[in-house]
N, C-alpha and C. Protein backbone atom coordinates (compact mmCIF):
# COMPACT_ATOMS: atom_id res chain seq x y z
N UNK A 1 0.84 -1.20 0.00
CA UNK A 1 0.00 0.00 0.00
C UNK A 1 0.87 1.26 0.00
N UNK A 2 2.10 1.78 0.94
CA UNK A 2 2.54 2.43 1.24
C UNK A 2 3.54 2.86 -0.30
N UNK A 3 3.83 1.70 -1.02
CA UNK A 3 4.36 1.92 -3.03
C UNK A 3 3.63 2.36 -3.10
N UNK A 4 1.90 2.01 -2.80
CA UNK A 4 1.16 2.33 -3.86
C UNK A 4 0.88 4.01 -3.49
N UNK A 5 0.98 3.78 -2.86
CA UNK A 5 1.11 5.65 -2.32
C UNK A 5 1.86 6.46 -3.09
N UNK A 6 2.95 6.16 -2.57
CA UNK A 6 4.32 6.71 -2.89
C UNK A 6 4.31 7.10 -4.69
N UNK A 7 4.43 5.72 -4.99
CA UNK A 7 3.83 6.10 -6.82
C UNK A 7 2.83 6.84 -7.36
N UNK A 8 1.74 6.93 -6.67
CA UNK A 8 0.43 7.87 -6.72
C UNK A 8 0.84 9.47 -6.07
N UNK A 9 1.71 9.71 -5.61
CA UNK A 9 2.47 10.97 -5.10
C UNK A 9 3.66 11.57 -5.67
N UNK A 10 3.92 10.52 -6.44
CA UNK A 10 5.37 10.88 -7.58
C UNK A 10 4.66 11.33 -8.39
N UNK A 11 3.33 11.32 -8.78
CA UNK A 11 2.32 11.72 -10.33
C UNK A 11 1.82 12.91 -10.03
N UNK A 12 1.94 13.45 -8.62
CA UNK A 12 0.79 14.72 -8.05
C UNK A 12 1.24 15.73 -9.01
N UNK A 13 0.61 16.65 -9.42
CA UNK A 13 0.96 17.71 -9.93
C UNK A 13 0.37 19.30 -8.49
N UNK A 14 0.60 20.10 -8.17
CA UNK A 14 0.09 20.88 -7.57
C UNK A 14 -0.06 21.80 -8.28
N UNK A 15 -1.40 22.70 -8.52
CA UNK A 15 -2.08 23.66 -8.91
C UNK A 15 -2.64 24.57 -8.18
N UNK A 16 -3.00 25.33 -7.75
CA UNK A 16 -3.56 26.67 -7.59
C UNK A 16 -4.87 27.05 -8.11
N UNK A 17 -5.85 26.65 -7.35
CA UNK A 17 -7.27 27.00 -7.24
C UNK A 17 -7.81 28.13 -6.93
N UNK A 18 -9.04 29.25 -7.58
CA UNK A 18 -9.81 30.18 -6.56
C UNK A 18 -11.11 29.66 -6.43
N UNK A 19 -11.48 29.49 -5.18
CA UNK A 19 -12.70 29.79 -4.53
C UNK A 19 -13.53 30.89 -4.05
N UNK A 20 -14.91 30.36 -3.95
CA UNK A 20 -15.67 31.82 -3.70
C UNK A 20 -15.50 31.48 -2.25
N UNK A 21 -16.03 32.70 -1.76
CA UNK A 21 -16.30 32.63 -0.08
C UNK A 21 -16.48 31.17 0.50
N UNK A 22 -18.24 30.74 -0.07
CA UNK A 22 -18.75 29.53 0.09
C UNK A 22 -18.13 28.49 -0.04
N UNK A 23 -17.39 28.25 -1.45
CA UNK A 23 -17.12 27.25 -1.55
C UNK A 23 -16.04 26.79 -0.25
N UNK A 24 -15.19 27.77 -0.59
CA UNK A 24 -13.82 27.78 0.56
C UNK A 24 -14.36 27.22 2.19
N UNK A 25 -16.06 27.61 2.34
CA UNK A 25 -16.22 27.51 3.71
C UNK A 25 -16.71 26.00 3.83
N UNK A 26 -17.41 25.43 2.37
CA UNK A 26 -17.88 23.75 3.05
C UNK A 26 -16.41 23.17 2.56
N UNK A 27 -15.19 23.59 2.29
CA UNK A 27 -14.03 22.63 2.04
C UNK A 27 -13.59 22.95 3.58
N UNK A 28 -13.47 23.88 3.80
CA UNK A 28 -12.47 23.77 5.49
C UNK A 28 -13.56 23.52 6.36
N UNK A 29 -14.69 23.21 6.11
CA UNK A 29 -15.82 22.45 7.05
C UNK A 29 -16.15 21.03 6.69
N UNK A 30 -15.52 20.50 5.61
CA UNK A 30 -15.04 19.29 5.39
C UNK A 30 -13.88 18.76 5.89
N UNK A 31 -13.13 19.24 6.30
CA UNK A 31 -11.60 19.08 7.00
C UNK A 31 -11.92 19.41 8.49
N UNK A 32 -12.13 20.37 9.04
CA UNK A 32 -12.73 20.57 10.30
C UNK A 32 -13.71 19.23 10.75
N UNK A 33 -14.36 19.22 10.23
CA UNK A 33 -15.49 18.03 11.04
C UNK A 33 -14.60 16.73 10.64
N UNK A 34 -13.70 16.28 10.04
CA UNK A 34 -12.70 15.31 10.07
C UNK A 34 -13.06 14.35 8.88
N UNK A 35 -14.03 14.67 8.24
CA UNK A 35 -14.12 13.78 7.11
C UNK A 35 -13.24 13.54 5.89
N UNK A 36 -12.43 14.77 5.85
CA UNK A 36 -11.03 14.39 5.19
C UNK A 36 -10.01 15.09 5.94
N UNK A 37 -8.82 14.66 5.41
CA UNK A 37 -7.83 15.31 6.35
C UNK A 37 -6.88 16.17 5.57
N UNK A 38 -7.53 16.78 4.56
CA UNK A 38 -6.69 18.39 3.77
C UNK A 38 -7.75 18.58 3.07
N UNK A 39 -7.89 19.52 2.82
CA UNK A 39 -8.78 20.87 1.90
C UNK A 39 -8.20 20.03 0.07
N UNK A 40 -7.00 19.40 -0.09
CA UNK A 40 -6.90 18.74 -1.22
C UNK A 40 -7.33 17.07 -1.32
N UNK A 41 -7.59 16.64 -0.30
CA UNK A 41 -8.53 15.35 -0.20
C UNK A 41 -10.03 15.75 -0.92
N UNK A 42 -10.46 16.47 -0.23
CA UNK A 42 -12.06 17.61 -0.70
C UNK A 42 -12.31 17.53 -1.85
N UNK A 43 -10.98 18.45 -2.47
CA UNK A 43 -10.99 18.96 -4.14
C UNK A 43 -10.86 17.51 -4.57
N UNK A 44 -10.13 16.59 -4.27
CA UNK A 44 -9.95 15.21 -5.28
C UNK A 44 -11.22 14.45 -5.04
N UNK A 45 -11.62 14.18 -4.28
CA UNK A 45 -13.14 13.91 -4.19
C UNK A 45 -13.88 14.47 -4.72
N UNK A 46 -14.13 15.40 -4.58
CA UNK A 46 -14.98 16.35 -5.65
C UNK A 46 -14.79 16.62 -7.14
N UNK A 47 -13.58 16.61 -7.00
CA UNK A 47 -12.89 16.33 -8.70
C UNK A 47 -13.36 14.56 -9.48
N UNK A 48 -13.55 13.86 -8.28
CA UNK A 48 -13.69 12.20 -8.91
C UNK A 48 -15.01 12.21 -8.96
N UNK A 49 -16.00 12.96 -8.17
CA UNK A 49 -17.47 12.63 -8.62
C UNK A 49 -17.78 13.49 -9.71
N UNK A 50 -17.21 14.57 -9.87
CA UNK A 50 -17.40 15.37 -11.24
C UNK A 50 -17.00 14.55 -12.30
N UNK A 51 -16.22 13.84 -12.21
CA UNK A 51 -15.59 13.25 -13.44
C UNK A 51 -16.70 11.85 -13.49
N UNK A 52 -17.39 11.44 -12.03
CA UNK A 52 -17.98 9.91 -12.31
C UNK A 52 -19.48 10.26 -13.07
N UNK A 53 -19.52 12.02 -12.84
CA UNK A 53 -20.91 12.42 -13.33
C UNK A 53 -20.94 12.74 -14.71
N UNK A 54 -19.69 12.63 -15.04
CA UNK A 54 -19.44 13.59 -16.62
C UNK A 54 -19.37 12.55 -17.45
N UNK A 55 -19.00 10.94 -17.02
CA UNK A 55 -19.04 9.96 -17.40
C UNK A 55 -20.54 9.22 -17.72
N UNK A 56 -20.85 8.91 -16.43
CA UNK A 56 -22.29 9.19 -16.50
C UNK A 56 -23.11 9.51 -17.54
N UNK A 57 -23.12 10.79 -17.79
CA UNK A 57 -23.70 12.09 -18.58
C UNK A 57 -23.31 11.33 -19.88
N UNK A 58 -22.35 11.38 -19.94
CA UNK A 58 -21.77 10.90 -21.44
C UNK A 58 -22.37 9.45 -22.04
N UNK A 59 -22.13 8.48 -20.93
CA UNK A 59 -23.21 7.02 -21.22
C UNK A 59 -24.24 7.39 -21.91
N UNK A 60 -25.22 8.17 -20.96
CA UNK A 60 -26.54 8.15 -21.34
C UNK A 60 -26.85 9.29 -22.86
N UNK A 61 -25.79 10.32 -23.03
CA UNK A 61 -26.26 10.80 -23.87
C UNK A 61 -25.83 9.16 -25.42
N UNK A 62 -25.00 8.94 -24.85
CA UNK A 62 -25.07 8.22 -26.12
C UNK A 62 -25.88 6.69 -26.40
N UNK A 63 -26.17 6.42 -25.10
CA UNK A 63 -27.95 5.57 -24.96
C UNK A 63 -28.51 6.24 -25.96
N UNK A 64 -28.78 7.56 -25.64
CA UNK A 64 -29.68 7.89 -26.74
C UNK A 64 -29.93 8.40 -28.38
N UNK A 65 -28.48 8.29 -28.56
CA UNK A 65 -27.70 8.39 -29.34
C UNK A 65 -28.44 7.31 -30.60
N UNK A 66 -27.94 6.02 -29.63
CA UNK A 66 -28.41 4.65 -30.20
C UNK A 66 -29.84 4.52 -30.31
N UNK A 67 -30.71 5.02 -29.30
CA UNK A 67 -31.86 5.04 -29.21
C UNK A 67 -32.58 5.79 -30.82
N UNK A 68 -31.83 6.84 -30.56
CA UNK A 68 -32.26 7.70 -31.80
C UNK A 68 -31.82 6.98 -33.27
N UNK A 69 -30.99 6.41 -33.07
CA UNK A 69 -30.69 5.45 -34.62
C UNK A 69 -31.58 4.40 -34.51
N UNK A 70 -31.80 3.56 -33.65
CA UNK A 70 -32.30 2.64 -33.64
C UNK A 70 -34.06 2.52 -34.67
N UNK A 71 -34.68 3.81 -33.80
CA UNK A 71 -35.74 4.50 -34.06
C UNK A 71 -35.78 4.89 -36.05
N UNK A 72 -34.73 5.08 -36.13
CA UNK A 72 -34.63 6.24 -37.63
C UNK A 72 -34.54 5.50 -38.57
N UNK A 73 -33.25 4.01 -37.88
CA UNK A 73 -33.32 2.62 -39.07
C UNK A 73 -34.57 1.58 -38.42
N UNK A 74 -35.64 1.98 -37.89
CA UNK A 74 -36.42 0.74 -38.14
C UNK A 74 -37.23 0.78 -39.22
N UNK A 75 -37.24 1.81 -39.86
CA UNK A 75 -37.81 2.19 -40.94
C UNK A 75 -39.05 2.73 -40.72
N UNK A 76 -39.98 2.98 -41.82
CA UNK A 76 -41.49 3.91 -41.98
C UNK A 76 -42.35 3.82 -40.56
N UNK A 77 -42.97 4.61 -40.29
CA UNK A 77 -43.88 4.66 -39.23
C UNK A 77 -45.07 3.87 -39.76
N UNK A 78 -45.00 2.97 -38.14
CA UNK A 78 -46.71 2.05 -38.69
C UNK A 78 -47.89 3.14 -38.16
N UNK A 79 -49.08 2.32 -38.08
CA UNK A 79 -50.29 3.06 -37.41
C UNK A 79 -50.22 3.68 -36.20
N UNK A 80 -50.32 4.65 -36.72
CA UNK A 80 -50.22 5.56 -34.90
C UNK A 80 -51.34 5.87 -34.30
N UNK A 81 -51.26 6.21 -33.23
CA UNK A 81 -52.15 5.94 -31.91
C UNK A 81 -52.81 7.76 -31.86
N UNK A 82 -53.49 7.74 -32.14
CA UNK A 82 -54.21 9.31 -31.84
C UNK A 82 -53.90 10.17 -30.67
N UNK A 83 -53.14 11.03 -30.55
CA UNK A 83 -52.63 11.75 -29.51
C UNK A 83 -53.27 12.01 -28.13
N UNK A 84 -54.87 12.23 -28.66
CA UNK A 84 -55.31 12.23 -27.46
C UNK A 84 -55.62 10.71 -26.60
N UNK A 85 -55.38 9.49 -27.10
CA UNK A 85 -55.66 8.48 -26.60
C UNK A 85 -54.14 8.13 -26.31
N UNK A 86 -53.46 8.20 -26.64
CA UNK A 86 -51.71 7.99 -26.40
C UNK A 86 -51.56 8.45 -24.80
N UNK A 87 -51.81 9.94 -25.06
CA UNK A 87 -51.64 10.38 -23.31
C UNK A 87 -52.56 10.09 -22.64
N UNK A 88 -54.22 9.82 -22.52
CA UNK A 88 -54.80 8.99 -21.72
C UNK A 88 -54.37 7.54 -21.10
N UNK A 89 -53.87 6.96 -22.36
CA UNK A 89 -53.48 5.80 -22.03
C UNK A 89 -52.18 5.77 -21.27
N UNK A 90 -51.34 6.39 -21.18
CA UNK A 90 -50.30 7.14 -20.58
C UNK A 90 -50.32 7.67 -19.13
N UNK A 91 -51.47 8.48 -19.12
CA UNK A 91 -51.87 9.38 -17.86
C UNK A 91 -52.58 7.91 -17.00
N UNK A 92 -52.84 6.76 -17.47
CA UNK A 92 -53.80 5.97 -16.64
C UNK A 92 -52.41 4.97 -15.76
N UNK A 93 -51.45 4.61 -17.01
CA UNK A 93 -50.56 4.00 -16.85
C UNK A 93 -49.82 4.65 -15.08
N UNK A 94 -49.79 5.93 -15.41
CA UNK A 94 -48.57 6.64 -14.27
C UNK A 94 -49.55 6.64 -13.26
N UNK A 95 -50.95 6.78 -13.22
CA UNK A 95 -51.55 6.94 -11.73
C UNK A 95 -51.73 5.70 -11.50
N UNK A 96 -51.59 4.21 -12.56
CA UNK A 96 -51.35 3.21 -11.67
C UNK A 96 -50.03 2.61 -11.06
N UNK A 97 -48.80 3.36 -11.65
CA UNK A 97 -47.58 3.05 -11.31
C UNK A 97 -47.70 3.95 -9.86
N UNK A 98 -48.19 4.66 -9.59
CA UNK A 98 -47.92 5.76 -8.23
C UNK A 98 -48.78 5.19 -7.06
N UNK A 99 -50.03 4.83 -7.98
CA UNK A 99 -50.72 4.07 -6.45
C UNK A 99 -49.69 2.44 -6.38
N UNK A 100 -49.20 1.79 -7.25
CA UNK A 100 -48.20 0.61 -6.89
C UNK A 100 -47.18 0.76 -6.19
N UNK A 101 -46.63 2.31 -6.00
CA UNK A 101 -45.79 2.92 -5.10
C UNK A 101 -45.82 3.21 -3.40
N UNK A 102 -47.41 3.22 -3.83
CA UNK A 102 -47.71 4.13 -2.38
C UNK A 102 -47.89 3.39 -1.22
């Protein structure tokens, strides 16, 4: 563990951040209440869920990506469903998914 450190600390680069007031106050109230132990633990945490969200983000836009091809090569539209019976049938669907919730 203590390599694996060591090698993960030979890679650090240090940079120079500005913060607003706020931000500055939940990072040294993240260090204060002991949940990490430097104001740069904070930022790398916060830096890894930004990055697990941007990943994320990126999956799904391209779910739909596929979604949207999928749709475009199935070819011609069959019989469609009359708009106002689409969202009835729709609107009945979700107030029975909510009472299956409740």
């Amino acid at each position: 563990l203590l390599r694996t450190q060591e090698a993960a600390m030979s890679k650090v680069e240090k940079i120079s951040i500005s913060l607003t007031g706020e931000l500055a106050d939940v990072v040294r109230a993240a260090v204060s209440t002991g949940g990490y132990a430097s104001s740069s633990e904070v930022i790398r945490a916060a830096l890894r869920d930004f990055s697990e969200k941007q990943e994320r983000k990126a999956a799904a836009i391209e779910r739909l990506r596929q979604a949207w091809d999928e749709g475009v090569n199935s070819g011609p539209p069959t019989e469609r469903e009359p708009l106002d019976e689409m969202l009835a049938r729709n609107r009945r669907r979700l107030a029975e998914m909510r009472r299956g919730a409740a």
